[in-house]
N, C-alpha and C. Protein backbone atom coordinates (compact mmCIF):
# COMPACT_ATOMS: atom_id res chain seq x y z
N UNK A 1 -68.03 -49.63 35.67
CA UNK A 1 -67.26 -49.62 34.42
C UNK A 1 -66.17 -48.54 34.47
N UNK A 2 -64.79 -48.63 33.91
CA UNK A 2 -63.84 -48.15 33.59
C UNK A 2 -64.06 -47.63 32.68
N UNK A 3 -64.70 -47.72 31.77
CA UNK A 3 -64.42 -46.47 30.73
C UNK A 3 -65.06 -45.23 30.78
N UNK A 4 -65.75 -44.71 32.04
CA UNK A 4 -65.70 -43.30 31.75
C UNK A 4 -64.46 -42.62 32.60
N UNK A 5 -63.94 -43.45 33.47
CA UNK A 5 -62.70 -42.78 33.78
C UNK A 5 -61.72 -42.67 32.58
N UNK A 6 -61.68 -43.42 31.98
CA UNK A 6 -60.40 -43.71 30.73
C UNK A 6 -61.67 -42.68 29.60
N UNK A 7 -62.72 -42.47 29.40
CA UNK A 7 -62.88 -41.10 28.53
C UNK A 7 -62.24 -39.72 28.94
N UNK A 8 -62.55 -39.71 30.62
CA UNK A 8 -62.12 -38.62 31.26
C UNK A 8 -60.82 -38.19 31.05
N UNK A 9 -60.20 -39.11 31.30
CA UNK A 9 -58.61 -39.07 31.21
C UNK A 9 -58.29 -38.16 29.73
N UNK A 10 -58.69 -39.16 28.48
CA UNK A 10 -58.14 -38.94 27.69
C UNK A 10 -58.82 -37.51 27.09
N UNK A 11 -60.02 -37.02 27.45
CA UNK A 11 -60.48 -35.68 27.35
C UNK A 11 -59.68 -34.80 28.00
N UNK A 12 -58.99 -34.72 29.28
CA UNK A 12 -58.31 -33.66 29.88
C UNK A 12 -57.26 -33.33 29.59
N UNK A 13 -56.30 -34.93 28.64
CA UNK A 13 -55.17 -34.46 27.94
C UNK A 13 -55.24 -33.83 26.98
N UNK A 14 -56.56 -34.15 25.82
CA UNK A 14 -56.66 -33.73 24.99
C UNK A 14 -56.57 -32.23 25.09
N UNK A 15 -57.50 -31.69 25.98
CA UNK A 15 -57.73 -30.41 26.52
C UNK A 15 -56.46 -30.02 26.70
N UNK A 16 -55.56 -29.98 27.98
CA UNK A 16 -54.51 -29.68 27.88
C UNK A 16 -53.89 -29.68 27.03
N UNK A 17 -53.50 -30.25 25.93
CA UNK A 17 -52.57 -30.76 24.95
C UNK A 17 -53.14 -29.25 23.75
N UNK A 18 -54.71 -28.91 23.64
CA UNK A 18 -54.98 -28.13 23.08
C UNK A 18 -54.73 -26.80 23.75
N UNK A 19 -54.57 -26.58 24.92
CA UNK A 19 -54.56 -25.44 25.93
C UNK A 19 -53.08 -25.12 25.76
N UNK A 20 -52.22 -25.96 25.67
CA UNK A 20 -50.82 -25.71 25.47
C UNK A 20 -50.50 -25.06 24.31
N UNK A 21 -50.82 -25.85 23.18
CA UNK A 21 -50.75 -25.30 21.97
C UNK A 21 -51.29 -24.09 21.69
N UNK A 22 -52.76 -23.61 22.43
CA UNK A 22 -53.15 -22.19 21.96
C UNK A 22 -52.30 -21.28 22.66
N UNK A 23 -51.63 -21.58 23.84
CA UNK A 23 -50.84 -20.60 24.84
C UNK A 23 -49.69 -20.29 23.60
N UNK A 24 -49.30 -21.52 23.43
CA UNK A 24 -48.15 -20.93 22.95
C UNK A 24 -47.69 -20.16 21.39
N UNK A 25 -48.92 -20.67 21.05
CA UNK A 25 -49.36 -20.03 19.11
C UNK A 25 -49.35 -18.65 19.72
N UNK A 26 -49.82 -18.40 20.87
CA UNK A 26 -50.90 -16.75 21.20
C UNK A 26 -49.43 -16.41 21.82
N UNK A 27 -48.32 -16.93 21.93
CA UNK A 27 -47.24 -16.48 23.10
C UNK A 27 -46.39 -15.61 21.82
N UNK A 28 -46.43 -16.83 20.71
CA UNK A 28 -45.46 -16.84 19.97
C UNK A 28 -46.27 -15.23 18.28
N UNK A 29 -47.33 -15.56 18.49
CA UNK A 29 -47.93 -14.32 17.50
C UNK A 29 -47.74 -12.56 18.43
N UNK A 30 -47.77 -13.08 19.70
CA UNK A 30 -47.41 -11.49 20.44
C UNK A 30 -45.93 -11.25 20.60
N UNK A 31 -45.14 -12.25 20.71
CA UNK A 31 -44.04 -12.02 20.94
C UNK A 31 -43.40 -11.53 19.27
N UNK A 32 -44.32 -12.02 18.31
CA UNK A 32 -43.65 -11.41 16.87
C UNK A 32 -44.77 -9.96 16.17
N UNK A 33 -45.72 -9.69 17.04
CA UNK A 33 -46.39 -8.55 16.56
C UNK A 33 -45.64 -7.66 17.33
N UNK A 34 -45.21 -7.52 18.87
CA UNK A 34 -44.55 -6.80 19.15
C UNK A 34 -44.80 -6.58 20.81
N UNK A 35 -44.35 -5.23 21.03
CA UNK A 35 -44.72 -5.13 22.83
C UNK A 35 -45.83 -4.01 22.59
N UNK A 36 -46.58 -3.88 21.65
CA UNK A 36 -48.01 -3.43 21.89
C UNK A 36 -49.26 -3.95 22.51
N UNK A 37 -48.61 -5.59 21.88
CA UNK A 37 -49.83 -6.34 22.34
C UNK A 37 -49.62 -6.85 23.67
N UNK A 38 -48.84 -6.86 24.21
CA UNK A 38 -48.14 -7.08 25.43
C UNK A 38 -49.16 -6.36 26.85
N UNK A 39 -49.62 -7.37 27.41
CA UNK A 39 -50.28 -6.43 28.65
C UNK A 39 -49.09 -6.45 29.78
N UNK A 40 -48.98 -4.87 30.11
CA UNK A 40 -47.82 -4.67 31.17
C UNK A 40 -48.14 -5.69 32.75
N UNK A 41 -49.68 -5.76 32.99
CA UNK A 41 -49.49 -6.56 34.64
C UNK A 41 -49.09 -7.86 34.10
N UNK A 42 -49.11 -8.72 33.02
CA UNK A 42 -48.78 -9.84 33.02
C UNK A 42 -46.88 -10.22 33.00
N UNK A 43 -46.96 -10.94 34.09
CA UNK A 43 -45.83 -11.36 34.31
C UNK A 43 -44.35 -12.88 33.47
């Protein structure tokens, strides 16, 4: 059966799709709290 590949699928986008969005909520709340929250090794 095909559908646990096609669950798989649509779980990893989901995932991603949620992984994106927290990166960038968390990119976008440090970049407006300031360069405190800022860790210097990250590039």
């Amino acid at each position: 059966m095909k559908l646990n590949e096609k669950l798989g699928a649509r779980v990893r986008a989901s995932w991603r799709y949620l992984l994106g969005s927290l990166t960038g909520l968390v990119n976008r709340v440090r970049s407006g709290l300031g360069p405190q929250f800022r860790r210097p090794n990250t590039k």
